[in-house]
C-alpha atoms as a PDB file:
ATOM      1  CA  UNK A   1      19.212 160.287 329.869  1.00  0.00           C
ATOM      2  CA  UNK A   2      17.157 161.965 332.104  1.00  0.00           C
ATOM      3  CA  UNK A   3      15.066 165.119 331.139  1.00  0.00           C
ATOM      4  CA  UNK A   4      13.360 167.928 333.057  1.00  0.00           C
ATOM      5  CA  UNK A   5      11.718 171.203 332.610  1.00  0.00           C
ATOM      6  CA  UNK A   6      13.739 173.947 332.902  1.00  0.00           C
ATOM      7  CA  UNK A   7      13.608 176.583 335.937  1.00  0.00           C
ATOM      8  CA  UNK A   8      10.530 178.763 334.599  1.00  0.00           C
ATOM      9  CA  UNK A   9       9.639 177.098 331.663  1.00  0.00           C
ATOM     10  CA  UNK A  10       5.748 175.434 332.297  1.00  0.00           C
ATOM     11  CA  UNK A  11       3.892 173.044 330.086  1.00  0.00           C
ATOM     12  CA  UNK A  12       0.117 173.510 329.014  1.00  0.00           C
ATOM     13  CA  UNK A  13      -1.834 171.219 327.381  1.00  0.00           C
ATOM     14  CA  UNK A  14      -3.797 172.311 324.318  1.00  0.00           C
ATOM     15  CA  UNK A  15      -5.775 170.252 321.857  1.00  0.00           C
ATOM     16  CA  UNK A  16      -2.949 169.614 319.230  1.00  0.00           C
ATOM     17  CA  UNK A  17      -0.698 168.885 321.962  1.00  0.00           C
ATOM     18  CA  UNK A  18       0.931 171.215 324.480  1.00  0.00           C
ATOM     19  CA  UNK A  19       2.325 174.811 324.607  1.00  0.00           C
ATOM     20  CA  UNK A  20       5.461 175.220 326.690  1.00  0.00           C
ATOM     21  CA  UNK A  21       6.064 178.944 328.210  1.00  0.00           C
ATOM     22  CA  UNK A  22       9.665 180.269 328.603  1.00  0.00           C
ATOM     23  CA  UNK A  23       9.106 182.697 331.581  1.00  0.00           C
ATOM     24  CA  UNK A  24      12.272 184.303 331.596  1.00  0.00           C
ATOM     25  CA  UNK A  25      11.969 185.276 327.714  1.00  0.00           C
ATOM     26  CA  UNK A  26       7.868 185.606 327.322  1.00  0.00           C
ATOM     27  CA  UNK A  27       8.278 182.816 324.472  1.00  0.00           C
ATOM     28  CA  UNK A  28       5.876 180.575 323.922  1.00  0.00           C
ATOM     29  CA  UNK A  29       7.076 177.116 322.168  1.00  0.00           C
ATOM     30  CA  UNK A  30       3.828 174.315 320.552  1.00  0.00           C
ATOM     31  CA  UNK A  31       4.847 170.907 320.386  1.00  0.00           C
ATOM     32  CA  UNK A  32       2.380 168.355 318.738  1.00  0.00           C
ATOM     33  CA  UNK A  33       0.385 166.303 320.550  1.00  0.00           C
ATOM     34  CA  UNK A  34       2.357 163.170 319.732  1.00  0.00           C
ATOM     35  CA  UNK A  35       5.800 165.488 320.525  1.00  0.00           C
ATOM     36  CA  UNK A  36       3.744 166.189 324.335  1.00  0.00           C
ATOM     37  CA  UNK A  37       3.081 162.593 325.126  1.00  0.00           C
ATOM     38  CA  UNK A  38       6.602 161.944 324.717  1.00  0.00           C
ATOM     39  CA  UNK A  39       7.771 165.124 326.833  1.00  0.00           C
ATOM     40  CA  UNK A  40       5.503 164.711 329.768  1.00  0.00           C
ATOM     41  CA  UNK A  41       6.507 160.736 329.614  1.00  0.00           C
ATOM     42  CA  UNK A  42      10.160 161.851 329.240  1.00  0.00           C
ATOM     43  CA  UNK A  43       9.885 164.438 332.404  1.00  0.00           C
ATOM     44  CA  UNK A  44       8.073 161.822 334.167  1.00  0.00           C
ATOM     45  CA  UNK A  45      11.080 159.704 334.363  1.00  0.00           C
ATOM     46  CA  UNK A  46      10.689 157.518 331.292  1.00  0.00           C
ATOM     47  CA  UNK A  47      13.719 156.980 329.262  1.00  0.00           C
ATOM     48  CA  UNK A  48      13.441 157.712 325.772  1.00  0.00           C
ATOM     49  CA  UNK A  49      13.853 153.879 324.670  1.00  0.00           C
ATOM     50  CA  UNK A  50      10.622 153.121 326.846  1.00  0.00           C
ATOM     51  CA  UNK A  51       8.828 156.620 324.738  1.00  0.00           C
ATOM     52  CA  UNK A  52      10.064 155.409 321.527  1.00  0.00           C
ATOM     53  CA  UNK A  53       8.260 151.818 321.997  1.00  0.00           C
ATOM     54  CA  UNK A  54       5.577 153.234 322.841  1.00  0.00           C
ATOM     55  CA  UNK A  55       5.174 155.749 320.100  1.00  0.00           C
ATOM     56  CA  UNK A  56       5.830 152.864 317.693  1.00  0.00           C
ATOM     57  CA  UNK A  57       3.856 150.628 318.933  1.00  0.00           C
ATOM     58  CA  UNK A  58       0.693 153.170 318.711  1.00  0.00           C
ATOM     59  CA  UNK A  59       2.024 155.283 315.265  1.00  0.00           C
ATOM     60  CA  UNK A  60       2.707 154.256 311.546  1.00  0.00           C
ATOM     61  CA  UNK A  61       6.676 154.525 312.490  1.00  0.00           C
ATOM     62  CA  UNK A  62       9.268 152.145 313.378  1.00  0.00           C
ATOM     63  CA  UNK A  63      11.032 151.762 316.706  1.00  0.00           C
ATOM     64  CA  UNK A  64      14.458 153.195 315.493  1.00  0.00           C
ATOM     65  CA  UNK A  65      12.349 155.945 313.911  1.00  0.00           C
ATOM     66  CA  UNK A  66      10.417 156.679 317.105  1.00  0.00           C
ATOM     67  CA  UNK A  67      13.855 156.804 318.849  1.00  0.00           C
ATOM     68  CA  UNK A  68      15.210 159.301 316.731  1.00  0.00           C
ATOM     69  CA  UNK A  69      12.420 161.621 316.676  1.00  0.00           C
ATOM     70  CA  UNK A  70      12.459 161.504 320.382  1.00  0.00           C
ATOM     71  CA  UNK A  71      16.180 162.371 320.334  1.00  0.00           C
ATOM     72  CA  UNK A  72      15.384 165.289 317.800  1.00  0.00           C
ATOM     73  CA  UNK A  73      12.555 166.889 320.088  1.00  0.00           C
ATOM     74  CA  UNK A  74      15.033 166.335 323.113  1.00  0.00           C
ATOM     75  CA  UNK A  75      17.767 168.285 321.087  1.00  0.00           C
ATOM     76  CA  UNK A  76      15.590 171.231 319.398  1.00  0.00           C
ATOM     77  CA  UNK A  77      13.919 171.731 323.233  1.00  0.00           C
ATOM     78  CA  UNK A  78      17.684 171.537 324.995  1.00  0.00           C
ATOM     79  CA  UNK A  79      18.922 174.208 322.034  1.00  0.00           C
ATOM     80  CA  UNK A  80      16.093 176.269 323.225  1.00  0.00           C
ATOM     81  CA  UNK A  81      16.941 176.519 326.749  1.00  0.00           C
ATOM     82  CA  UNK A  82      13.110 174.633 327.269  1.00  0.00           C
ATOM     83  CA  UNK A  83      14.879 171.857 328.800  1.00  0.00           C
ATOM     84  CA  UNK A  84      17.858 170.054 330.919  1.00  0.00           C
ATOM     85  CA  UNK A  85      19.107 167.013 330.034  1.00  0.00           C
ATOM     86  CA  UNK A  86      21.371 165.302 332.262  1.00  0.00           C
ATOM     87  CA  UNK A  87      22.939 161.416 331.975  1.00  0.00           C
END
């Protein structure tokens, strides 16, 4: 899986994490700052098994956990038009 951006939709990083702007609806969208490590990793080519490992190995969660809290975030952003997601 393979995730990017999508057209005019930027990313801002805040303290708690990141804001992500929808240009073509004014919308702004606040992911946590645990959900904006794992999107900027995600968007910078890692796959999501590499993110989840990571997160587990750094959070109080398990690795099948991690995974499916990366998959969640990946779903809820796609849903929102925030992101493409391609195989």
């Amino acid at each position: 899986m393979y995730v990017s951006l999508a057209r005019d939709v930027t990313i801002t990083s805040i303290d708690e994490g990141a804001v992500l702007l929808d240009g073509r609806r004014g919308r702004y969208w606040h992911v946590n700052s645990i959900g904006a490590v794992v999107l900027r990793a995600l968007v910078d080519g890692e796959t999501p098994e590499a993110v989840a490992a990571r997160v587990a190995a750094t959070a109080p969660v398990d690795e099948a956990t991690a995974m499916a809290d990366v998959t969640a975030l990946v779903t809820a952003l796609s849903a929102a038009s925030l992101v493409d997601v391609t195989s």
